[in-house]
Every structure is written in structure tokens, then in C-alpha cells.
PDB file of N, CA and C in Angstrom:
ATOM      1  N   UNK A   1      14.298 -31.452   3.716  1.00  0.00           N
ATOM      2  CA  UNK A   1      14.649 -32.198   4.904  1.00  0.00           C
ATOM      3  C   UNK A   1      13.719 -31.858   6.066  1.00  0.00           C
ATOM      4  N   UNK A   2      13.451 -30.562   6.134  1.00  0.00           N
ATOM      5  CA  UNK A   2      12.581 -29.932   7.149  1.00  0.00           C
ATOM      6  C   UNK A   2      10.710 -31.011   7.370  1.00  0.00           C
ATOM      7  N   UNK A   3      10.336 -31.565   6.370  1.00  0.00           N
ATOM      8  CA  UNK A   3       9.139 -32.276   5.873  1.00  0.00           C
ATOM      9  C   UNK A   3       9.989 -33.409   6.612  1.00  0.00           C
ATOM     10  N   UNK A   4      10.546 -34.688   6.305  1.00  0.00           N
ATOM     11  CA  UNK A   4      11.063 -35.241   6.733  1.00  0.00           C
ATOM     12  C   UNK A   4      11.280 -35.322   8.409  1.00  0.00           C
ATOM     13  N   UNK A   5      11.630 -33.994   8.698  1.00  0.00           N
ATOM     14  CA  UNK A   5      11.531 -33.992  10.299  1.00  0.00           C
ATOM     15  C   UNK A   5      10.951 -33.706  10.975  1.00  0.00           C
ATOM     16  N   UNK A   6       9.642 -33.187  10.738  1.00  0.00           N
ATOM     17  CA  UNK A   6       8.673 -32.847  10.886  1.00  0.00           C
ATOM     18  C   UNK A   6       7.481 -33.989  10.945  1.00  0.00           C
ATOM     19  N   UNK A   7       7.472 -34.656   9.994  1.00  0.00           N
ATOM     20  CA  UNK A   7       6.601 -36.355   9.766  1.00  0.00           C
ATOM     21  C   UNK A   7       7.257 -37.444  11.225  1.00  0.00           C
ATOM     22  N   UNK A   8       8.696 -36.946  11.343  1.00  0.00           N
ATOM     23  CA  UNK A   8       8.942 -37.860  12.629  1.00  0.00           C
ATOM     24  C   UNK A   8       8.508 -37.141  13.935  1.00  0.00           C
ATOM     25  N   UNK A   9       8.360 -36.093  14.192  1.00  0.00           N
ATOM     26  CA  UNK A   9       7.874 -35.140  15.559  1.00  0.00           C
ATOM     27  C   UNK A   9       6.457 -35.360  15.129  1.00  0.00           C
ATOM     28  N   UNK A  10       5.386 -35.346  14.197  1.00  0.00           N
ATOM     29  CA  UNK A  10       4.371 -35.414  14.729  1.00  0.00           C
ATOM     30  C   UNK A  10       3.917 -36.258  15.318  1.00  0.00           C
ATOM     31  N   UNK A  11       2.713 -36.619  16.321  1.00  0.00           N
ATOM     32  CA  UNK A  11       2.339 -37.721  16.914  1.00  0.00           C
ATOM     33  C   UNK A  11       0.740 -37.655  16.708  1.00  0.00           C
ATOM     34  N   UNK A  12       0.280 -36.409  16.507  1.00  0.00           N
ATOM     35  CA  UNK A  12      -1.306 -36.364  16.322  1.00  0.00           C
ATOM     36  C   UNK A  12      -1.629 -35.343  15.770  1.00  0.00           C
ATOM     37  N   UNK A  13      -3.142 -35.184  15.397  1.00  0.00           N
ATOM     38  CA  UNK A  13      -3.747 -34.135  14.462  1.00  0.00           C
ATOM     39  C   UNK A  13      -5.319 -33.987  15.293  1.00  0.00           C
ATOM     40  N   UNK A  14      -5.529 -32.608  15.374  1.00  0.00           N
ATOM     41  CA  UNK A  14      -6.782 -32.627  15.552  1.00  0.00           C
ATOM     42  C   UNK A  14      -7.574 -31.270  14.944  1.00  0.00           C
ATOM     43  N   UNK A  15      -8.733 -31.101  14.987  1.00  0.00           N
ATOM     44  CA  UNK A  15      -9.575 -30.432  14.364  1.00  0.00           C
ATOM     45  C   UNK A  15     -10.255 -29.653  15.752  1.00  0.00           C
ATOM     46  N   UNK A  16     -10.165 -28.381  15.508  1.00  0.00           N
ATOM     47  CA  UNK A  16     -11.295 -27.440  15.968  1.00  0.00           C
ATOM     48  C   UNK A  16     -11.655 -26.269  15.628  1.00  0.00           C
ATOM     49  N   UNK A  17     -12.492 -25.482  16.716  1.00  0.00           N
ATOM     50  CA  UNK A  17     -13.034 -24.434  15.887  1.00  0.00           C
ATOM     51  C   UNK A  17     -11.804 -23.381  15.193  1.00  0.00           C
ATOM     52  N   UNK A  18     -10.282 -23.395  15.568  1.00  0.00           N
ATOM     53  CA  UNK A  18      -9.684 -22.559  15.224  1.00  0.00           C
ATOM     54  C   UNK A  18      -8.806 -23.227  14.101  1.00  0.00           C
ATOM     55  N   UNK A  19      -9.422 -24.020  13.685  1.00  0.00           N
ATOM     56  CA  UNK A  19      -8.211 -24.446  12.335  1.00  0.00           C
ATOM     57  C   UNK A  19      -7.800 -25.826  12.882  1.00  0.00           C
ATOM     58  N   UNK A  20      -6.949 -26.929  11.866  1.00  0.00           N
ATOM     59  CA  UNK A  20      -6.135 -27.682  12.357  1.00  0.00           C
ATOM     60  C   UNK A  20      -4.906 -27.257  13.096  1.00  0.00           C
ATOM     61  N   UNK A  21      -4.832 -28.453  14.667  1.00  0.00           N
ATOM     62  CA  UNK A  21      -3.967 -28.183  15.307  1.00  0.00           C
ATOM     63  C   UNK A  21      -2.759 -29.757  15.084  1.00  0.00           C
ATOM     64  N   UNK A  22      -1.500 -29.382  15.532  1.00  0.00           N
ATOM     65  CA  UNK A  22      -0.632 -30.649  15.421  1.00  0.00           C
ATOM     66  C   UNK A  22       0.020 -30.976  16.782  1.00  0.00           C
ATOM     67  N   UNK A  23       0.401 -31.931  17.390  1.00  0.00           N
ATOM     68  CA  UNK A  23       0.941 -32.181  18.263  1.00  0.00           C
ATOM     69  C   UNK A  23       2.084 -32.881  18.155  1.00  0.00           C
ATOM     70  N   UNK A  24       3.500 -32.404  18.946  1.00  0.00           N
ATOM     71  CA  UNK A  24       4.717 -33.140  18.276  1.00  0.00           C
ATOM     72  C   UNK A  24       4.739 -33.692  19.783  1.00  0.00           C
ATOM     73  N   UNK A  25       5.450 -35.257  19.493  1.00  0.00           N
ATOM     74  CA  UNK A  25       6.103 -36.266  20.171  1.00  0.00           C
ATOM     75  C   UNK A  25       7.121 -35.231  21.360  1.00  0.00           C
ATOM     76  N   UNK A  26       6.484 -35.469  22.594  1.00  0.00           N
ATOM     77  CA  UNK A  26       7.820 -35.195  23.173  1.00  0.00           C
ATOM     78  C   UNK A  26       9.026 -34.946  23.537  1.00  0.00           C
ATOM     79  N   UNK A  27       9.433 -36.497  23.615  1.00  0.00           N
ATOM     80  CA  UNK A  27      10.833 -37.112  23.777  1.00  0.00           C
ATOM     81  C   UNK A  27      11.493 -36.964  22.380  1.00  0.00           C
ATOM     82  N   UNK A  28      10.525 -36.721  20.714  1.00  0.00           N
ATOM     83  CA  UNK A  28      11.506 -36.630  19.980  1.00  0.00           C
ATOM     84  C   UNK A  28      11.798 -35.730  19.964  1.00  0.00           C
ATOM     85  N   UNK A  29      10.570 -34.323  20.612  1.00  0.00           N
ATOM     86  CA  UNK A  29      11.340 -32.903  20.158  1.00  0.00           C
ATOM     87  C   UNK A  29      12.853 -32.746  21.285  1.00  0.00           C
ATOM     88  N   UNK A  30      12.721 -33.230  22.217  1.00  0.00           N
ATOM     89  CA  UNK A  30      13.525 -32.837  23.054  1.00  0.00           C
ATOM     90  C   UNK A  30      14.776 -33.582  22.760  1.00  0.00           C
ATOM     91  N   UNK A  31      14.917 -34.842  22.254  1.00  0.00           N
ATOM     92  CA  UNK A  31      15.832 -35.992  21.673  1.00  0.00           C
ATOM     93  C   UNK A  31      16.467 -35.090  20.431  1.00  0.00           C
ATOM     94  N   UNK A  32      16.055 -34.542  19.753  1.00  0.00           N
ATOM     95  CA  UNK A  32      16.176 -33.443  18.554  1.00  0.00           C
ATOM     96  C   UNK A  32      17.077 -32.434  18.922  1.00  0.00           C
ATOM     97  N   UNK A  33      16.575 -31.679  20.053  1.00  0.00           N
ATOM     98  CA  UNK A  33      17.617 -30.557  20.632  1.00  0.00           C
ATOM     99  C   UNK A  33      18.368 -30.897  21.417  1.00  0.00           C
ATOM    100  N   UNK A  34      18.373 -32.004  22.077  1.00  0.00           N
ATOM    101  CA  UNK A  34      19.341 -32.384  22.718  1.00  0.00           C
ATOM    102  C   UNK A  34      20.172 -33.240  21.883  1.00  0.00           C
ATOM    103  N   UNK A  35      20.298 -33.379  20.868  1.00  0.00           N
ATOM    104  CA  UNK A  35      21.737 -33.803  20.155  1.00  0.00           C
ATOM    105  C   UNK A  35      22.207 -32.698  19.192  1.00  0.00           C
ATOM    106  N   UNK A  36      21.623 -31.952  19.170  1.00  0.00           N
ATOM    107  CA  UNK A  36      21.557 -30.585  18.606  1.00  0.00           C
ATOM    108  C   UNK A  36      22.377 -29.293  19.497  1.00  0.00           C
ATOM    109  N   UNK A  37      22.097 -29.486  21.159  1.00  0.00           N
ATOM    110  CA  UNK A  37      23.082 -28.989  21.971  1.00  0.00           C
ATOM    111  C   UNK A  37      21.874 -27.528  22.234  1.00  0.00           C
ATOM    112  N   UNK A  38      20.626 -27.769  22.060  1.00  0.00           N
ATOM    113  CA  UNK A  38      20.086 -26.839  21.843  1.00  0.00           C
ATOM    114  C   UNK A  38      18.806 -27.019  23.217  1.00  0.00           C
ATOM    115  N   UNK A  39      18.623 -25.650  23.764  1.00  0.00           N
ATOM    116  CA  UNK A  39      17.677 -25.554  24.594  1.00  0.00           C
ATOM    117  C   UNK A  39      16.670 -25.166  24.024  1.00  0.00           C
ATOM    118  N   UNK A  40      15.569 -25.327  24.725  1.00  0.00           N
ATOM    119  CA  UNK A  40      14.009 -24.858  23.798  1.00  0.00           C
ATOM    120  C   UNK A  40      14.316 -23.500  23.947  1.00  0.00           C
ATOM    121  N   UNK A  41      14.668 -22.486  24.672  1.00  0.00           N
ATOM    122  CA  UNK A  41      14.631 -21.213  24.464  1.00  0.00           C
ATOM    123  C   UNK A  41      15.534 -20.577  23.136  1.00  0.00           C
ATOM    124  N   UNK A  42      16.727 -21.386  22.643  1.00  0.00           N
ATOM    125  CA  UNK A  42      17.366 -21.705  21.677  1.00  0.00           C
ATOM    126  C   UNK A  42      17.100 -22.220  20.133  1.00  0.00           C
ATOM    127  N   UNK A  43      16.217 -22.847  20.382  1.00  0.00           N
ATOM    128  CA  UNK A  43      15.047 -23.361  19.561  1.00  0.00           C
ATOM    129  C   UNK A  43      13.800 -22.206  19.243  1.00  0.00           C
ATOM    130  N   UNK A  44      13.573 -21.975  19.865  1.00  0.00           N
ATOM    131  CA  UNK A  44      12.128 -20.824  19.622  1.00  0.00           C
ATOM    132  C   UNK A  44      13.171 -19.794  18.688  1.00  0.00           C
ATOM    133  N   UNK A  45      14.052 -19.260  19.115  1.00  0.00           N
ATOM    134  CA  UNK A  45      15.072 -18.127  18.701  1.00  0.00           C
ATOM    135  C   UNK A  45      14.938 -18.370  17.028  1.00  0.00           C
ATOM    136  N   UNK A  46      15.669 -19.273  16.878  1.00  0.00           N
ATOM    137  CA  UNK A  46      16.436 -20.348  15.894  1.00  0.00           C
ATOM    138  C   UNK A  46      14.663 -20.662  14.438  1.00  0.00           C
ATOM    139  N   UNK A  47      13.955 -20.247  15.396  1.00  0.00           N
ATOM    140  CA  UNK A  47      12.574 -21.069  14.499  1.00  0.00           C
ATOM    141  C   UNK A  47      11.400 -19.944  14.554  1.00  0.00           C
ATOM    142  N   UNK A  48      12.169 -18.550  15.124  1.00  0.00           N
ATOM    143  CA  UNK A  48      11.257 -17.519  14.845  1.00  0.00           C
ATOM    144  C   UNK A  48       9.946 -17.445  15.509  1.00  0.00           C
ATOM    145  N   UNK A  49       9.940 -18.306  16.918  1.00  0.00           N
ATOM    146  CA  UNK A  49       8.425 -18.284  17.387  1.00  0.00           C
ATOM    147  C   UNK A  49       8.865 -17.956  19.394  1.00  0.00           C
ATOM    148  N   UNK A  50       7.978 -17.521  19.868  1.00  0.00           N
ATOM    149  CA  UNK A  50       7.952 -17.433  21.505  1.00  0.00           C
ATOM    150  C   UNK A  50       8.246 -18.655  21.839  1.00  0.00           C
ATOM    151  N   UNK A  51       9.201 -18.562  23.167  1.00  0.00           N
ATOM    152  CA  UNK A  51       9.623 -19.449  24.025  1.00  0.00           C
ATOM    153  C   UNK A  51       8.193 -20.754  24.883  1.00  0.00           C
ATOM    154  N   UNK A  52       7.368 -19.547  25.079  1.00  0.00           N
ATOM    155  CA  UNK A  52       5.911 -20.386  25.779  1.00  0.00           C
ATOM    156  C   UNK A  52       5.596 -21.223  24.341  1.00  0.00           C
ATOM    157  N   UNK A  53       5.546 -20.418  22.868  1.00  0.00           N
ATOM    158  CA  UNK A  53       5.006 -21.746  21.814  1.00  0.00           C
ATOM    159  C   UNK A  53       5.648 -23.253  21.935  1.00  0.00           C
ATOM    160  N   UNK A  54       6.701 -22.827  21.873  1.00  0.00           N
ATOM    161  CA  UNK A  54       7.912 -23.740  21.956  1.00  0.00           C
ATOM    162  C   UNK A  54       8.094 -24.991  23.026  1.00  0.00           C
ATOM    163  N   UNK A  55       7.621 -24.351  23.986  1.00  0.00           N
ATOM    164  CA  UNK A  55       7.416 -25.040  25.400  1.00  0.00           C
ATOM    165  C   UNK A  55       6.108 -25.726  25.368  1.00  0.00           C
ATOM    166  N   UNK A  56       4.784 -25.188  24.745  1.00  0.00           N
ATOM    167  CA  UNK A  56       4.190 -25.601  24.602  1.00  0.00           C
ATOM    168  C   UNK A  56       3.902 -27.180  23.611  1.00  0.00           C
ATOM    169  N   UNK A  57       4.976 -27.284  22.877  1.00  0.00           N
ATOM    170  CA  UNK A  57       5.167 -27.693  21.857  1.00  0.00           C
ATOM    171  C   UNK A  57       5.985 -28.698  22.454  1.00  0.00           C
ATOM    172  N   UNK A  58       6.823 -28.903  23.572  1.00  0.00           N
ATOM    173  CA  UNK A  58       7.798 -29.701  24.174  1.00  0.00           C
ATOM    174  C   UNK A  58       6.776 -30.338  25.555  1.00  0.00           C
ATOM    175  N   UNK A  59       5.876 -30.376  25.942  1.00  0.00           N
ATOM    176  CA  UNK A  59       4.803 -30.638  26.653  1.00  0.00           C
ATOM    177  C   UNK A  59       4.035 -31.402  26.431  1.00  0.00           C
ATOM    178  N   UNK A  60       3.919 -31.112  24.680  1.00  0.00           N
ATOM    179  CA  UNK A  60       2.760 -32.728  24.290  1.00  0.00           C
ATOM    180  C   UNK A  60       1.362 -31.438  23.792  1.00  0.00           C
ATOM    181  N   UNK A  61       1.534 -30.299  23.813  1.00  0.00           N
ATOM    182  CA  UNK A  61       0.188 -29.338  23.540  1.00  0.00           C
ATOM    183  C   UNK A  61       0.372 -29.163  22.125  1.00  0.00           C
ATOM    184  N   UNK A  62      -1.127 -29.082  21.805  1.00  0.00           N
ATOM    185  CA  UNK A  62      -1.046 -28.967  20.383  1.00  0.00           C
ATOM    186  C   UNK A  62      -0.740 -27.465  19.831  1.00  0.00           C
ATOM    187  N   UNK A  63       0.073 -27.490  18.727  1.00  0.00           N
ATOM    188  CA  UNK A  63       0.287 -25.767  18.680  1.00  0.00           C
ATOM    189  C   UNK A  63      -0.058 -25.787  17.087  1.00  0.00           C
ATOM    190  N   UNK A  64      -0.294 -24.661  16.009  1.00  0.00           N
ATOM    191  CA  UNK A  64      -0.607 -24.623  14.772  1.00  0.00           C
ATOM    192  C   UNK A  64       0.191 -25.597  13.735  1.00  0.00           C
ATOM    193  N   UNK A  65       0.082 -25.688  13.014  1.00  0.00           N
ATOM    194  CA  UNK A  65       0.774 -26.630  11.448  1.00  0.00           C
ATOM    195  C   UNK A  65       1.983 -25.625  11.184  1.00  0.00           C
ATOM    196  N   UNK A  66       1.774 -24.123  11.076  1.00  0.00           N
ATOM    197  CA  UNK A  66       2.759 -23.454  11.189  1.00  0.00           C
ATOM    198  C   UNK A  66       4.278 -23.456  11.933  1.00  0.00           C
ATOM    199  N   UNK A  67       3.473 -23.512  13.108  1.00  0.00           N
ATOM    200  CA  UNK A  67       4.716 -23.543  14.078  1.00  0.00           C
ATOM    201  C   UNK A  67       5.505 -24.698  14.228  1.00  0.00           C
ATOM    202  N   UNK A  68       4.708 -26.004  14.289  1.00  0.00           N
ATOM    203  CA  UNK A  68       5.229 -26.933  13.671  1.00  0.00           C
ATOM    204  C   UNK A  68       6.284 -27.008  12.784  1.00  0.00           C
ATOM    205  N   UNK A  69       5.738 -26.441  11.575  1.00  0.00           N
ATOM    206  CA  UNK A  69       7.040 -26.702  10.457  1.00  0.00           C
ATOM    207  C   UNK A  69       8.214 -25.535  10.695  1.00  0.00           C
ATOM    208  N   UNK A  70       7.543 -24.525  11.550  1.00  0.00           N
ATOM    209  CA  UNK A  70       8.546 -23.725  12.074  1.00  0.00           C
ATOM    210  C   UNK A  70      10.090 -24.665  12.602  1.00  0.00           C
ATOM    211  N   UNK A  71       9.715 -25.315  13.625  1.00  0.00           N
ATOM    212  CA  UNK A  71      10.503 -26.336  14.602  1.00  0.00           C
ATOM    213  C   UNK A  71      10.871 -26.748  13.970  1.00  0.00           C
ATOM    214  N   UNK A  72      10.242 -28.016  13.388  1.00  0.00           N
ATOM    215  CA  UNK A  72      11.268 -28.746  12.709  1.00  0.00           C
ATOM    216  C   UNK A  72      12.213 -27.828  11.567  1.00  0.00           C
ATOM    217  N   UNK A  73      11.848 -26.850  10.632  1.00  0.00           N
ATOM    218  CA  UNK A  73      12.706 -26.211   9.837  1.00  0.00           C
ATOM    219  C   UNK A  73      14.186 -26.168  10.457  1.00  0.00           C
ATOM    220  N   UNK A  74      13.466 -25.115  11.658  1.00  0.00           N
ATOM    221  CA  UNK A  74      14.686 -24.867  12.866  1.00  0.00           C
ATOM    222  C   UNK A  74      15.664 -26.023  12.914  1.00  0.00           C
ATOM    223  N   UNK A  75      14.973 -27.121  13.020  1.00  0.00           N
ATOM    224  CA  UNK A  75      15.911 -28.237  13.453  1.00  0.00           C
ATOM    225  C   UNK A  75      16.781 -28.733  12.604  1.00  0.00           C
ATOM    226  N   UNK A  76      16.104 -28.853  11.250  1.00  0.00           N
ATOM    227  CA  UNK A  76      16.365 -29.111   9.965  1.00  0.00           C
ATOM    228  C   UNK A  76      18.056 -28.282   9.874  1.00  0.00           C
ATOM    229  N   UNK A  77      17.579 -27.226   9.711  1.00  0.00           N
ATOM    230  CA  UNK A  77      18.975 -25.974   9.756  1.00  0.00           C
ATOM    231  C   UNK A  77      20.113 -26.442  10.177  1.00  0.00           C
ATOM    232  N   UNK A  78      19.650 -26.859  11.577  1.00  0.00           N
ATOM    233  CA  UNK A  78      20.847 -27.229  13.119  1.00  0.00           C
ATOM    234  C   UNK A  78      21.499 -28.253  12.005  1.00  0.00           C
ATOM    235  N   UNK A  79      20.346 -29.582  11.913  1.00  0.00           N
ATOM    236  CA  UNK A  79      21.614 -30.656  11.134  1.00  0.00           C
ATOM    237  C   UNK A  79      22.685 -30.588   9.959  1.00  0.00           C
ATOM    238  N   UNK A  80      21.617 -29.371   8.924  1.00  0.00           N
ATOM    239  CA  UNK A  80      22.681 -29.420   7.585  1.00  0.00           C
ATOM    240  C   UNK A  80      23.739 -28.959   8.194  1.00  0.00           C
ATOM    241  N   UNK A  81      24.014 -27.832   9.361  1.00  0.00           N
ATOM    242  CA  UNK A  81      25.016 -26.949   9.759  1.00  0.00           C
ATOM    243  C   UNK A  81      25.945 -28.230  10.421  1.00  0.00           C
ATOM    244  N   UNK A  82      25.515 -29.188  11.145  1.00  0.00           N
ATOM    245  CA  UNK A  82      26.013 -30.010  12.213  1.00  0.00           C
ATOM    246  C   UNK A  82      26.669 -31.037  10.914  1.00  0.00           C
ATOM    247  N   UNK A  83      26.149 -31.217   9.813  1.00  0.00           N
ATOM    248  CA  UNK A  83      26.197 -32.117   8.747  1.00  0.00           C
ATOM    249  C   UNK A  83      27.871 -31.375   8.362  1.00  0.00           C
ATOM    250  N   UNK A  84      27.801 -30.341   7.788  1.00  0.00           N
ATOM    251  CA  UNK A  84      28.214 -29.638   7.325  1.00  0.00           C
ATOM    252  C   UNK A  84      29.659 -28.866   7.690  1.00  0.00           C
ATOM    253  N   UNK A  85      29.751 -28.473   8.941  1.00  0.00           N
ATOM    254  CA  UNK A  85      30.606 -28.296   9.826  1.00  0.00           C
ATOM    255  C   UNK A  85      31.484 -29.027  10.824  1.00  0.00           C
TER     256      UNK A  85
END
């Protein structure tokens, strides 16, 4: 599911000297935690990465492929639990 939510947050890809970088959609990351009940500082927690990645990541900045699937995983989690409960 985490792939899945992840393909909808990305919005771009780019290339440089430090590896591929990804950039997630805004409004979906924030549309994501906010039906989720979740703040980005809540989110970083939840997805194992710093609050500034996270933020960075809710800004429109490109952050690694990693951290990426970090987030969405994170998010992924929130729904089976929200699914689930």
C-alpha cells in the first residue's frame, strides 16, 4: 500500500550530483495528514526521519527516494490502523 501512496505524493524527479532526488505534491502530503489527524512533527516521528526532512518535504523541496518512501510508509501505517480500528 505504502508504493501506492507514495506514486500519488510524488510530483517530480530530478537528477544531481548527489543521487536521485523526489519531490512530493504539497497539498497531498498535507491532505494525507490532515485526514490522518496528524502534524508533520507527528509524521517525521511516525516515519523515522527529522522534523526539518519532513518539513522540507511539505514545502515542495526535494528530499531523497528514501525518505520519501519513508512518508508515505508512515502514512500507509496511519490508514491500515484508521482502516482497521
Amino acid at each position: 500500500m505504502s508504493v501506492e501512496v507514495l506514486r500519488q505524493l510524488i510530483s517530480a524527479t530530478e537528477r544531481s550530483r548527489g543521487g536521485l532526488r523526489v519531490r512530493l505534491d504539497p497539498d497531498a502530503l498535507e491532505r494525507a495528514c490532515a485526514e490522518q489527524g496528524l502534524s508533520f512533527a507527528e509524521l517525521a516521528t511516525a516515519a523515522s526521519l527529522s522534523t526539518p526532512t519532513v518539513s522540507l518535504a511539505a514545502r515542495g523541496g526535494f528530499v531523497t527516494p528514501r525518505s520519501a518512501f519513508k512518508i508515505a510508509d508512515a502514512l500507509s501505517r496511519g490508514l491500515r490502523r484508521l482502516d482497521n480500528g
